[in-house]
C-alpha atoms as a PDB file:
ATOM      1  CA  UNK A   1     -68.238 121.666  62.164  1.00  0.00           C
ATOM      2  CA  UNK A   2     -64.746 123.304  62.517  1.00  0.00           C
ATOM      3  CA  UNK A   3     -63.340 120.060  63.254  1.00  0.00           C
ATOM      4  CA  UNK A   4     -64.247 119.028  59.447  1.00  0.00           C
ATOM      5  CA  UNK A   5     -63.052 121.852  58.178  1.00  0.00           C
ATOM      6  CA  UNK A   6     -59.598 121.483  59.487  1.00  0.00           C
ATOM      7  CA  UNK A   7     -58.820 118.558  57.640  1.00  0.00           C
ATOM      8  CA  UNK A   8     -59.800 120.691  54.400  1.00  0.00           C
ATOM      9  CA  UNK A   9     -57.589 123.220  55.261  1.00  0.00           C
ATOM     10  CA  UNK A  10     -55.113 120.828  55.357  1.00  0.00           C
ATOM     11  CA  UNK A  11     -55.581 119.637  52.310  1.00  0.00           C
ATOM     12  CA  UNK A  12     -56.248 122.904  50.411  1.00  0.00           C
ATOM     13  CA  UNK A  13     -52.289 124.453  51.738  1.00  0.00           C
ATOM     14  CA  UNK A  14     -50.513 121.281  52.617  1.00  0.00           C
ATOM     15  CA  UNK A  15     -48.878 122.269  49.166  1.00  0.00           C
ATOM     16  CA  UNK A  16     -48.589 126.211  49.261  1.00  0.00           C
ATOM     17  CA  UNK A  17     -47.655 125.440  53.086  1.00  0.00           C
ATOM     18  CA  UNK A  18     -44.188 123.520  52.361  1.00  0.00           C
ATOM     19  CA  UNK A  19     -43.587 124.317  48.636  1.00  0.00           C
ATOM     20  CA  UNK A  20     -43.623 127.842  48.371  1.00  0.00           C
ATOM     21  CA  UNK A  21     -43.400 128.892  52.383  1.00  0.00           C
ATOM     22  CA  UNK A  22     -40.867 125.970  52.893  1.00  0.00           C
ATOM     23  CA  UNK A  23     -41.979 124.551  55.949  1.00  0.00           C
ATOM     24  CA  UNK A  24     -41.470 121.855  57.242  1.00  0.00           C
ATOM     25  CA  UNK A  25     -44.193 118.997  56.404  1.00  0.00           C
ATOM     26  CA  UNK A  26     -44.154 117.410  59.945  1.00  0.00           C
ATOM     27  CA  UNK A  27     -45.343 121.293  61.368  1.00  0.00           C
ATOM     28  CA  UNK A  28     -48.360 121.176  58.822  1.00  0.00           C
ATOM     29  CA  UNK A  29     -50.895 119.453  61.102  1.00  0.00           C
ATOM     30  CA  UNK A  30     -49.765 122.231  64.253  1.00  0.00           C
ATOM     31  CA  UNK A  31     -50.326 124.671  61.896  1.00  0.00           C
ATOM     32  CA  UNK A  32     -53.694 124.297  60.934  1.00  0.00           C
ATOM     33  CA  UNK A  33     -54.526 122.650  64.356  1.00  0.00           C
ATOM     34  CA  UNK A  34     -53.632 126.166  65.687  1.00  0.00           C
ATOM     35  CA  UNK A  35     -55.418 128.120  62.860  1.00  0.00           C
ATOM     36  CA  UNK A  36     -58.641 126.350  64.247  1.00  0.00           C
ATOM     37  CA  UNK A  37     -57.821 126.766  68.068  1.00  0.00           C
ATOM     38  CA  UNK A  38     -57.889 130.074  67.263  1.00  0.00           C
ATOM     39  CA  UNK A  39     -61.007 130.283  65.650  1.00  0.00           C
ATOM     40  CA  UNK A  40     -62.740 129.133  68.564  1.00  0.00           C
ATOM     41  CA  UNK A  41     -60.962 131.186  70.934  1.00  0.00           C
ATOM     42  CA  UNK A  42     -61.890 134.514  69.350  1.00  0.00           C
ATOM     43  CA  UNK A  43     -65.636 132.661  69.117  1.00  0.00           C
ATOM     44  CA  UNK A  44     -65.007 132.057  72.737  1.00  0.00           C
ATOM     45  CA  UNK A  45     -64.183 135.337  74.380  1.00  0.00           C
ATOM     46  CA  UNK A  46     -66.885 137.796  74.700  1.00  0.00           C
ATOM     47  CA  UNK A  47     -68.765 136.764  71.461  1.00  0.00           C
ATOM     48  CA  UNK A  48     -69.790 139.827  69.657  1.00  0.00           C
ATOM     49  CA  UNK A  49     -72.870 138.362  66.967  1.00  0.00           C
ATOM     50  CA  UNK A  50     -72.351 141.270  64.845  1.00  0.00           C
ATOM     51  CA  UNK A  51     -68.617 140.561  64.560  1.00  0.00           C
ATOM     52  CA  UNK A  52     -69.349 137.105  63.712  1.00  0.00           C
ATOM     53  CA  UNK A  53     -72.439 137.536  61.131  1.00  0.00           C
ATOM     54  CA  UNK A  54     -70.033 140.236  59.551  1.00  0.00           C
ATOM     55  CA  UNK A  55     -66.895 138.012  59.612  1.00  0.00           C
ATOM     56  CA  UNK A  56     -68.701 134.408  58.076  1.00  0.00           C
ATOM     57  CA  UNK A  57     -70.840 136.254  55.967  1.00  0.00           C
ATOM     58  CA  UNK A  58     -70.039 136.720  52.135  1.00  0.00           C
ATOM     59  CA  UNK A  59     -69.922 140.420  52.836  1.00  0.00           C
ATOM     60  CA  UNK A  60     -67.141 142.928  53.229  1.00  0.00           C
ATOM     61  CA  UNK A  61     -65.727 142.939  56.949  1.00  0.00           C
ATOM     62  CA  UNK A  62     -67.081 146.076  59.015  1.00  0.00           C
ATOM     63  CA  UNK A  63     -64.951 146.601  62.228  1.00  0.00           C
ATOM     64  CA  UNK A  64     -66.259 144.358  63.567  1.00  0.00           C
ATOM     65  CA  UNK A  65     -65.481 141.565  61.531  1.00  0.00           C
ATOM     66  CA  UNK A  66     -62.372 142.904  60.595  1.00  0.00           C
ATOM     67  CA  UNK A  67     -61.656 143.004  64.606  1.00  0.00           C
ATOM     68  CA  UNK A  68     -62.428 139.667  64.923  1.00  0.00           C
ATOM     69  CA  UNK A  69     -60.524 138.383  63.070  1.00  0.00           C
ATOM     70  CA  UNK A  70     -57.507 140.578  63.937  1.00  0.00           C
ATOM     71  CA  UNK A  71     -57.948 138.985  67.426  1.00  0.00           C
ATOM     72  CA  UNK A  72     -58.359 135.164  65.812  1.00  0.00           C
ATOM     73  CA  UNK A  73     -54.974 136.280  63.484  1.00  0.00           C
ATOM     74  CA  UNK A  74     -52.810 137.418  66.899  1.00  0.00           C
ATOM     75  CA  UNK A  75     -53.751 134.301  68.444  1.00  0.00           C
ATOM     76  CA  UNK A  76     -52.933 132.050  65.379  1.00  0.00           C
ATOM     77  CA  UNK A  77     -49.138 134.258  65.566  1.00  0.00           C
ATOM     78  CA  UNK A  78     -48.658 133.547  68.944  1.00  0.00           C
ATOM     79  CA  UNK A  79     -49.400 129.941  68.552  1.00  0.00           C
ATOM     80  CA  UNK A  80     -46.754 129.966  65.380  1.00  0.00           C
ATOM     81  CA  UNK A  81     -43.901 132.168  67.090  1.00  0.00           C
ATOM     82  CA  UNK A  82     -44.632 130.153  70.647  1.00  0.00           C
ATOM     83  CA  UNK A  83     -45.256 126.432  70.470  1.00  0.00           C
ATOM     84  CA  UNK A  84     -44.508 125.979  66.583  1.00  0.00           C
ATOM     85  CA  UNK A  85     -41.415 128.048  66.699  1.00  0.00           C
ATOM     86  CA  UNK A  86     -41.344 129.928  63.607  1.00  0.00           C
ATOM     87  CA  UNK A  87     -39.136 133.368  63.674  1.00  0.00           C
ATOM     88  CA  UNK A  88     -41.794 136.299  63.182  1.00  0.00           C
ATOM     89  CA  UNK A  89     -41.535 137.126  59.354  1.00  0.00           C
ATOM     90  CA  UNK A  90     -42.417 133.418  58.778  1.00  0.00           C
ATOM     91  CA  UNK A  91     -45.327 133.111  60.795  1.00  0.00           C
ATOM     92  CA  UNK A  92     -46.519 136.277  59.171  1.00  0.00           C
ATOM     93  CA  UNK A  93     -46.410 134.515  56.320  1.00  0.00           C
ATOM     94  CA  UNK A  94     -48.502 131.729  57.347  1.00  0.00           C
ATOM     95  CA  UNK A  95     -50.766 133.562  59.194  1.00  0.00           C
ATOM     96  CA  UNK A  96     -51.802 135.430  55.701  1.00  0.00           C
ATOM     97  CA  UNK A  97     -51.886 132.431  53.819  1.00  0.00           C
ATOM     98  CA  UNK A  98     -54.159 130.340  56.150  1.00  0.00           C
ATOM     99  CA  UNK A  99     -56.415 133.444  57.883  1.00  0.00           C
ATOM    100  CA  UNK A 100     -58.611 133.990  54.740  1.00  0.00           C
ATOM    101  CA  UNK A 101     -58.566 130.765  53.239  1.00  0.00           C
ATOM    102  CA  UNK A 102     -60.069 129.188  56.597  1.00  0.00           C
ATOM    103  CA  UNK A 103     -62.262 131.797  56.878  1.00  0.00           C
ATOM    104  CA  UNK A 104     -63.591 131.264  53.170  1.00  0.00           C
ATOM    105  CA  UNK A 105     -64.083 127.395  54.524  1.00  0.00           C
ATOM    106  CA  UNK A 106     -66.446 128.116  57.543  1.00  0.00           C
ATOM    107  CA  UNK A 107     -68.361 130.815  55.485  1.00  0.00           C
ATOM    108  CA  UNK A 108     -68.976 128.109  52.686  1.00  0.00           C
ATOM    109  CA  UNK A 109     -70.141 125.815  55.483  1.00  0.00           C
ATOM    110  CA  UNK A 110     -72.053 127.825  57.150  1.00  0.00           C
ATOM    111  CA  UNK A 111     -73.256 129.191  53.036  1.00  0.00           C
ATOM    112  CA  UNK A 112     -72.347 132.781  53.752  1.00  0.00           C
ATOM    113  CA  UNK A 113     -75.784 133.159  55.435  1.00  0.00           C
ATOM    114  CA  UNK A 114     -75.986 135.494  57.894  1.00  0.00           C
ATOM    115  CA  UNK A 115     -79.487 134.075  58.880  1.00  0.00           C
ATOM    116  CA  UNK A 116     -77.854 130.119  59.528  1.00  0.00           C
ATOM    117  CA  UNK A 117     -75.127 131.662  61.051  1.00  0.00           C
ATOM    118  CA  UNK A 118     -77.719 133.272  63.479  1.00  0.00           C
ATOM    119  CA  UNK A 119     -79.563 130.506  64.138  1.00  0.00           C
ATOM    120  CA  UNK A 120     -76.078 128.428  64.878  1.00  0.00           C
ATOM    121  CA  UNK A 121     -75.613 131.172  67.557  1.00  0.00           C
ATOM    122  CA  UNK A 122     -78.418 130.948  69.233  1.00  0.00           C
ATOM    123  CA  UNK A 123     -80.110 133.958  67.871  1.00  0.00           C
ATOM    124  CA  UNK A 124     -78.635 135.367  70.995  1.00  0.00           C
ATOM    125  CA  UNK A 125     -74.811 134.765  70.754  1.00  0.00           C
ATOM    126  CA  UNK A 126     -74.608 133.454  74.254  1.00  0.00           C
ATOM    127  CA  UNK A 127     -71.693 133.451  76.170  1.00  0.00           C
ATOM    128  CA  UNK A 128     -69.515 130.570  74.586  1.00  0.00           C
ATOM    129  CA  UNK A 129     -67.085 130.289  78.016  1.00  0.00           C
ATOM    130  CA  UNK A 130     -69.592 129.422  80.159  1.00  0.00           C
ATOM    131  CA  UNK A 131     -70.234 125.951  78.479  1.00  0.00           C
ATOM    132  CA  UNK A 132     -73.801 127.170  76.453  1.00  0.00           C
ATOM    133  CA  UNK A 133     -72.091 126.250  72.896  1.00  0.00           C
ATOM    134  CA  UNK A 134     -73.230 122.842  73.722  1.00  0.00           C
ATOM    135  CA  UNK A 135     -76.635 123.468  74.593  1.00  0.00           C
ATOM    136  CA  UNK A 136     -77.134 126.000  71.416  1.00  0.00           C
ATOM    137  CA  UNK A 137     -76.922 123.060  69.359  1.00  0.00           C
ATOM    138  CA  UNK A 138     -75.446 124.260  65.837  1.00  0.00           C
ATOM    139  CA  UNK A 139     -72.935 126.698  67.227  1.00  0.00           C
ATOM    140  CA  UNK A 140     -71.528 123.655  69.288  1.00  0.00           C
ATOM    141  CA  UNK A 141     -71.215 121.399  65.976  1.00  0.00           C
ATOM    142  CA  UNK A 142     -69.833 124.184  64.618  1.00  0.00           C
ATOM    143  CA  UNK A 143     -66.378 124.685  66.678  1.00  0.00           C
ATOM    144  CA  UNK A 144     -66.186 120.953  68.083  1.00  0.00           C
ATOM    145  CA  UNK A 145     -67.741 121.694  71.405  1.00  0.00           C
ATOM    146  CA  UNK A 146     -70.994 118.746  71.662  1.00  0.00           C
END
């Protein structure tokens, strides 16, 4: 499922992404490519369920959400400031531009259901590292790992 949303993303900040953040069209597609490897490395290490019900959910993030996706947004800065080679301040910039925005995305696909999102997890939110996210069915669809 991520890997559909990606392309939305794309779509949705190509615009706010080089117009008014200047960047440089031809770093678009790392950009969001990176906002969605780190989506499903913070799915990927340690899974907490009640993080991730709180954080794709239509509710308010608890701390658990909201450390979630502090841990997805570190990863996304590190991939900007490393690989993609923006200075800091810029990749700051990104990083609050595209964080909520994909976030928003995977909520709507998932419909802000805590209850889907559940049943995409396994019911059990199973170790993702070990290779199970592609026998839970759903969360497997969900971030590209059939």
């Amino acid at each position: 499922m991520l890997d559909q949303i990606i392309p939305q993303l794309k779509a949705k900040l190509q615009g706010e992404l080089t117009g008014k953040l200047g960047v440089d069209p031809s770093k678009v597609d790392g950009i969001v490519n990176a906002a969605g490897d780190s989506v499903k490395e913070g799915m990927g290490q340690g899974l907490d369920l009640n993080a991730a019900l709180n954080l794709f959910s239509k509710d308010a993030n608890d701390a658990h959400g909201s450390a979630l996706l502090g841990s997805m947004g570190e990863s996304f800065l590190g991939k900007l400031t490393g690989p993609l080679g923006f200075d800091a301040a810029k990749a700051g910039s990104i990083k609050d531009l595209v964080m909520p925005v994909l976030t928003q995305l995977v909520t709507e696909k998932v419909g802000g259901n805590k209850d889907l999102l559940s049943g995409l997890l396994g019911g059990g939110g199973k170790d993702l590292l070990s290779g199970a996210a592609g026998k839970l069915g759903g969360l497997g669809k969900l971030f590209g790992k059939d």
